[in-house]
N, C-alpha and C. Protein backbone atom coordinates (compact mmCIF):
# COMPACT_ATOMS: atom_id res chain seq x y z
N UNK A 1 -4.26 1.91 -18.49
CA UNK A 1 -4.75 3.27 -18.45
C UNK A 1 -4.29 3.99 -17.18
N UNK A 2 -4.04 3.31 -16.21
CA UNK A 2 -3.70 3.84 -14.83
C UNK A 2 -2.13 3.83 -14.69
N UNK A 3 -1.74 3.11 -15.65
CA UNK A 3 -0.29 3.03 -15.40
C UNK A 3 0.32 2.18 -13.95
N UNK A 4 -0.51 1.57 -13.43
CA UNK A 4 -0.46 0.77 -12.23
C UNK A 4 0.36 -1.10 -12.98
N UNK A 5 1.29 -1.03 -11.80
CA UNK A 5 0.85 -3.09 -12.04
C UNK A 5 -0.16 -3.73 -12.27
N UNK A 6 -0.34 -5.18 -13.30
CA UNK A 6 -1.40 -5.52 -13.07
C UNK A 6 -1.60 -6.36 -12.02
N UNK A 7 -0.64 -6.76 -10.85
CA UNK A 7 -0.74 -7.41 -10.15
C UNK A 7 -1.23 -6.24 -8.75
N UNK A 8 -1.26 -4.96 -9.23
CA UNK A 8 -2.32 -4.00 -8.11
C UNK A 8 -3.51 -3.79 -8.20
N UNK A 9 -4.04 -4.17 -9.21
CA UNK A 9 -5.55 -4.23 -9.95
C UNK A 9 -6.07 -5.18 -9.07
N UNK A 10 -5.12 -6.40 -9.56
CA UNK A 10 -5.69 -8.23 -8.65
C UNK A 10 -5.84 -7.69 -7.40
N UNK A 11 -5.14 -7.60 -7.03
CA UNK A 11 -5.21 -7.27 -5.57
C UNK A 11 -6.61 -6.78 -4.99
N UNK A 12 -6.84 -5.51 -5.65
CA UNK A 12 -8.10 -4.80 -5.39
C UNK A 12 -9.34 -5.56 -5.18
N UNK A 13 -9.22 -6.43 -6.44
CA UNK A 13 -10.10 -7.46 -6.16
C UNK A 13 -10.49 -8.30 -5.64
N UNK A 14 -9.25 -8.65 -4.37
CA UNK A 14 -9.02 -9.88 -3.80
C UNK A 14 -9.06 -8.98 -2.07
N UNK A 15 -10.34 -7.73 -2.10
CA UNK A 15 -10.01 -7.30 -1.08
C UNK A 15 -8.98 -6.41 -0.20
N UNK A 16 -8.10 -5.74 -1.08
CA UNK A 16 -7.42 -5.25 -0.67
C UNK A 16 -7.53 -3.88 -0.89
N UNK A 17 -7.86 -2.74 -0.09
CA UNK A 17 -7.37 -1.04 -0.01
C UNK A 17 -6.80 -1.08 -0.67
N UNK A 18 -7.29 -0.38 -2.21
CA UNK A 18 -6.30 0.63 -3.03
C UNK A 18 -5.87 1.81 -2.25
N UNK A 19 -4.70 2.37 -2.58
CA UNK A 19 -4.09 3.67 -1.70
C UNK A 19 -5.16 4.56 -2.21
N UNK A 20 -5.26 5.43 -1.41
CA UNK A 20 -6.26 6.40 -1.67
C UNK A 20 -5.76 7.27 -2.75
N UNK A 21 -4.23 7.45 -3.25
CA UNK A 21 -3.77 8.10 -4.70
C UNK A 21 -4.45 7.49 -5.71
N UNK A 22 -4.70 6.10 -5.75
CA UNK A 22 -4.90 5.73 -6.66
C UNK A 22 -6.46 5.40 -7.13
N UNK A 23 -7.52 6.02 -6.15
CA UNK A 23 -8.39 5.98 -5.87
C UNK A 23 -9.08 7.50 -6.45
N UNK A 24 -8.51 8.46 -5.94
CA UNK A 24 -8.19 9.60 -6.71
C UNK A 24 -7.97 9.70 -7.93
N UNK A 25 -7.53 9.17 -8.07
CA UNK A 25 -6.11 8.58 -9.76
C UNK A 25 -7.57 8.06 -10.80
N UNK A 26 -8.59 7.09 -9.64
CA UNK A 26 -9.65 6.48 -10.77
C UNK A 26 -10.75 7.39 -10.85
N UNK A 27 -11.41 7.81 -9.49
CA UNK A 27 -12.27 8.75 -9.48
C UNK A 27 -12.17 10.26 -10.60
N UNK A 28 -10.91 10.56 -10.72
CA UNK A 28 -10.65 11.84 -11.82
C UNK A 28 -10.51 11.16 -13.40
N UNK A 29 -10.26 9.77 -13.41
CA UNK A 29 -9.79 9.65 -14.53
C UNK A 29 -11.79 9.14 -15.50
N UNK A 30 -12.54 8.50 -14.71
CA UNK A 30 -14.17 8.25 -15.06
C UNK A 30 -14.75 8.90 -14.05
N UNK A 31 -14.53 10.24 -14.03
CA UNK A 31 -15.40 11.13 -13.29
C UNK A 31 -16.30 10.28 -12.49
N UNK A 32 -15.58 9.76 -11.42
CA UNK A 32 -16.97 9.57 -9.98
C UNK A 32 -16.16 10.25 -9.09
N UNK A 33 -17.42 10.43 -8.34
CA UNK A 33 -17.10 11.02 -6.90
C UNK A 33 -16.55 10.03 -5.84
N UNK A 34 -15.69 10.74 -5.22
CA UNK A 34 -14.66 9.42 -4.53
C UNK A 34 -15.61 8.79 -2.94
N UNK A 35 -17.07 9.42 -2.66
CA UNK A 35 -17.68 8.61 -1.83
C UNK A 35 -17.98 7.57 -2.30
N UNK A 36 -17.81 7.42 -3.48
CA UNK A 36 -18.69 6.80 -4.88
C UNK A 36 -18.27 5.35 -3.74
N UNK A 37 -16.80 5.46 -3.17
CA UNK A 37 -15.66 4.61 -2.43
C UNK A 37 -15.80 4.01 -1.28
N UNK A 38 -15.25 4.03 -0.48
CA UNK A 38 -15.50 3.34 1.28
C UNK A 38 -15.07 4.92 1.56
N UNK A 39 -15.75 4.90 2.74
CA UNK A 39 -16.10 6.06 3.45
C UNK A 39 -14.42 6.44 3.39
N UNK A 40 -13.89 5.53 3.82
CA UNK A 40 -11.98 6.30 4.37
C UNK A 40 -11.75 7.24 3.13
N UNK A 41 -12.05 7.20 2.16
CA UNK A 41 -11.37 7.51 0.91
C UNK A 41 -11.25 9.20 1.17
N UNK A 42 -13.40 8.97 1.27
CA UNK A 42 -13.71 10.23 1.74
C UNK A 42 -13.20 11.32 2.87
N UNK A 43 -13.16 10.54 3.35
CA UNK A 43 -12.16 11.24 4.94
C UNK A 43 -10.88 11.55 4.76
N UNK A 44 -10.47 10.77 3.85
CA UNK A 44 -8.85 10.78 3.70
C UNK A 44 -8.45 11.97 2.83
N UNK A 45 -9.45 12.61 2.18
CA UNK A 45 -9.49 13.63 0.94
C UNK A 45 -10.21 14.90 2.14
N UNK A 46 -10.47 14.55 3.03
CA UNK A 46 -11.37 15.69 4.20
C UNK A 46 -10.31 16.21 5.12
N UNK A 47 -10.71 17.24 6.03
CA UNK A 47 -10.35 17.86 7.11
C UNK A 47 -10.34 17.23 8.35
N UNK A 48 -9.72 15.77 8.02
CA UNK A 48 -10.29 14.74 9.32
C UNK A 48 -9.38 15.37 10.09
N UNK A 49 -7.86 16.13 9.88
CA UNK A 49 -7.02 16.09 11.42
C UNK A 49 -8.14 16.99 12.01
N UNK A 50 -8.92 18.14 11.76
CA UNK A 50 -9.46 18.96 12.09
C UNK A 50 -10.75 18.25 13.10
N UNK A 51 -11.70 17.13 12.98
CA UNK A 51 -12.64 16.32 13.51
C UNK A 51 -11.38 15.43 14.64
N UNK A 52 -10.23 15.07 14.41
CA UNK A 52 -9.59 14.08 15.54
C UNK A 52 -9.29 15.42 16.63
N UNK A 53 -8.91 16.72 16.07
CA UNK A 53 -8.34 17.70 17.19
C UNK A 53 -9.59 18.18 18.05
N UNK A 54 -10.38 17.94 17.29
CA UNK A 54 -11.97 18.35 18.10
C UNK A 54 -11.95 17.58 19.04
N UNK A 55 -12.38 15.60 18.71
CA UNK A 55 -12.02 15.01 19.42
C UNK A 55 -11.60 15.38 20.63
N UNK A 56 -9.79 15.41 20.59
CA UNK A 56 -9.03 15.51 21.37
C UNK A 56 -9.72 16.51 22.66
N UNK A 57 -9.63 17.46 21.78
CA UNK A 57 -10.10 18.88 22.91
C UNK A 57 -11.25 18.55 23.61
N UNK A 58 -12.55 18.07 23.24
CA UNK A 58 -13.66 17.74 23.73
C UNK A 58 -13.28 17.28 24.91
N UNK A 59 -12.67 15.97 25.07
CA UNK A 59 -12.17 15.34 26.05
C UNK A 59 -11.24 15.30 26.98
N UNK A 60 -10.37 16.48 26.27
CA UNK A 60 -9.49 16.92 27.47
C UNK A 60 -8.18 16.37 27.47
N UNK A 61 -7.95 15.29 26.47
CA UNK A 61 -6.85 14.47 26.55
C UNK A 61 -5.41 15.06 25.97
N UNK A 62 -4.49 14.09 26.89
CA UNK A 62 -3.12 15.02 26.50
C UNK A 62 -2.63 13.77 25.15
N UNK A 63 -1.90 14.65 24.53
CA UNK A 63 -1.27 13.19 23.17
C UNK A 63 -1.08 12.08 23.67
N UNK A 64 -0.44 12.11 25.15
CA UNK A 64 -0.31 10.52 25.29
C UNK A 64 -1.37 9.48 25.88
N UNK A 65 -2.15 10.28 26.21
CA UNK A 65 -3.53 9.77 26.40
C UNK A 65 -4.67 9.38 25.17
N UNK A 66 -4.69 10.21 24.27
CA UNK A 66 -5.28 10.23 23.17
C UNK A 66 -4.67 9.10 22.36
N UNK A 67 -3.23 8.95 21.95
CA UNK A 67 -2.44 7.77 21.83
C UNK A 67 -3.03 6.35 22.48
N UNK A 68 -2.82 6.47 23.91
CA UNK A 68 -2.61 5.33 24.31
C UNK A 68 -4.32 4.55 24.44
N UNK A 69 -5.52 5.62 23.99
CA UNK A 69 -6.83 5.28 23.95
C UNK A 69 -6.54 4.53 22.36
N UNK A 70 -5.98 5.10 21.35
CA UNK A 70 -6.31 4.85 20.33
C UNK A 70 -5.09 3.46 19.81
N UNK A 71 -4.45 2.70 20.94
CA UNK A 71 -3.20 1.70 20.72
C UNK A 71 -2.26 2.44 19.87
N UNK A 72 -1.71 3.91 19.48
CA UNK A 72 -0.82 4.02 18.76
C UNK A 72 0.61 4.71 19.85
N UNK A 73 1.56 5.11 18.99
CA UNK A 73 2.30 5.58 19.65
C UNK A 73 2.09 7.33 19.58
N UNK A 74 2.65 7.80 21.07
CA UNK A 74 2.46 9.28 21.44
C UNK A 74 3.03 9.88 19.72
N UNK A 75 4.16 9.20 19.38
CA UNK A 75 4.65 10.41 18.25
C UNK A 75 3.90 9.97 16.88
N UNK A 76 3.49 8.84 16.79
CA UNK A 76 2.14 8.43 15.69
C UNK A 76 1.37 9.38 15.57
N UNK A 77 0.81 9.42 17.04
CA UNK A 77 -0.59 10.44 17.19
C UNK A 77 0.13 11.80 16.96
N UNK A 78 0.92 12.37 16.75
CA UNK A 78 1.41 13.24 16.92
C UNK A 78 1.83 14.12 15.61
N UNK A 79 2.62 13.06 14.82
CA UNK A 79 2.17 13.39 13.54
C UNK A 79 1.31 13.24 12.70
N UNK A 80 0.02 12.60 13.02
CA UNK A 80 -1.02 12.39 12.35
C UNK A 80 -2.00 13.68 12.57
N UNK A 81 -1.76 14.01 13.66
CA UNK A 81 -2.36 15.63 13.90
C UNK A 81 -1.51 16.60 13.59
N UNK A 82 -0.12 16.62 13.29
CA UNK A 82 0.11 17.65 12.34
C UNK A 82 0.57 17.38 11.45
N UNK A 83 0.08 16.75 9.98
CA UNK A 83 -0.42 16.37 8.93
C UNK A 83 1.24 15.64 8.58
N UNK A 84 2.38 15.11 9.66
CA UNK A 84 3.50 14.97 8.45
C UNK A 84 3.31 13.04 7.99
N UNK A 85 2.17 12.70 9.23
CA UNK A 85 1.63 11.18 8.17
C UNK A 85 0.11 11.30 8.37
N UNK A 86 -0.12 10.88 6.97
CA UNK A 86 -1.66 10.58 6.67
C UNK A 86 -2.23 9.65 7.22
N UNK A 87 -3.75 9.81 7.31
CA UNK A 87 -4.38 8.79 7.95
C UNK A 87 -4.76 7.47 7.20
N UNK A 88 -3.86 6.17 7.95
CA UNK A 88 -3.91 5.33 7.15
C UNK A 88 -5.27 4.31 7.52
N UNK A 89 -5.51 3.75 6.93
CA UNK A 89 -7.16 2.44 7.26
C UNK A 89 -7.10 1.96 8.64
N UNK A 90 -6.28 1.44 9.16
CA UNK A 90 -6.23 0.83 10.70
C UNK A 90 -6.45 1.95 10.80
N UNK A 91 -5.71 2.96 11.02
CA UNK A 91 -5.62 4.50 12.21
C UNK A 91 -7.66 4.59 11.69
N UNK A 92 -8.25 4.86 10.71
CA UNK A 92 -9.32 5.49 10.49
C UNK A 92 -10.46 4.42 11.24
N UNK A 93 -10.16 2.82 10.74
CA UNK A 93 -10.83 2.08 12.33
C UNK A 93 -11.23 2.11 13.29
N UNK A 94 -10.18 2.69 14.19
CA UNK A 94 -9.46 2.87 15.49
C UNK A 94 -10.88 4.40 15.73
N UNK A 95 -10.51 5.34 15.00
CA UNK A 95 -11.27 6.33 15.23
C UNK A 95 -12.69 6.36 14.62
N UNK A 96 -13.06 5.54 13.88
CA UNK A 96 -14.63 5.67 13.49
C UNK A 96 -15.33 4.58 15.37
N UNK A 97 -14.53 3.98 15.85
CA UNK A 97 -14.81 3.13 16.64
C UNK A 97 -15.58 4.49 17.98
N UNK A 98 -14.47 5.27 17.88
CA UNK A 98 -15.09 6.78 18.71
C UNK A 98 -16.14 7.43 18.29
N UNK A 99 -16.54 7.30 17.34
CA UNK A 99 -17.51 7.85 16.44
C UNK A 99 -17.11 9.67 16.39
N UNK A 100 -15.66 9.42 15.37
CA UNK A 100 -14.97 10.52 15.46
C UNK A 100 -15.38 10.96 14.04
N UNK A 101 -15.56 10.04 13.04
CA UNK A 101 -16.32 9.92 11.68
C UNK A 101 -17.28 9.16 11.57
């Protein structure tokens, strides 16, 4: 029905983060709501760069500071605040640990 592998199904089951497309993909296809999910799902479908830039500003930090708090690299952090990569499960870790979500 999902058009997925069935060896991405197993997986799911064996503990593993479905991508949040495909999470989407289930939530629209048996109408639940995607908190229905682990919180990331939710965030990941939210205005989180908007809560990390708050972050940022609150504290004053320059990208490579904000980076080097969060173990990533300056241009990681960099495009993750201007949306050209999404926020992936480690990165959302890293920042619920701030109690940024």
């Amino acid at each position: 029905m999902l058009g997925l592998h069935f060896d991405t199904t197993i997986r799911w089951e064996q503990d593993v983060f479905p991508k949040p497309e495909n999470v989407k993909l289930l939530c629209e296809m048996f109408s639940i709501p995607i908190r229905y999910f682990d919180e990331y799902y939710s965030i990941y479908y939210s205005r989180y760069r908007d809560k990390i830039k708050e972050w940022d500003n609150r504290n004053k930090y320059s990208y490579s500071m904000a980076a080097g708090i969060l173990a990533v690299s300056h241009s990681g952090f960099a495009r993750l605040i201007s949306g050209r990569i999404r926020l992936y499960y480690d990165m959302y870790l890293k920042l619920k640990t701030f109690s940024i979500f």
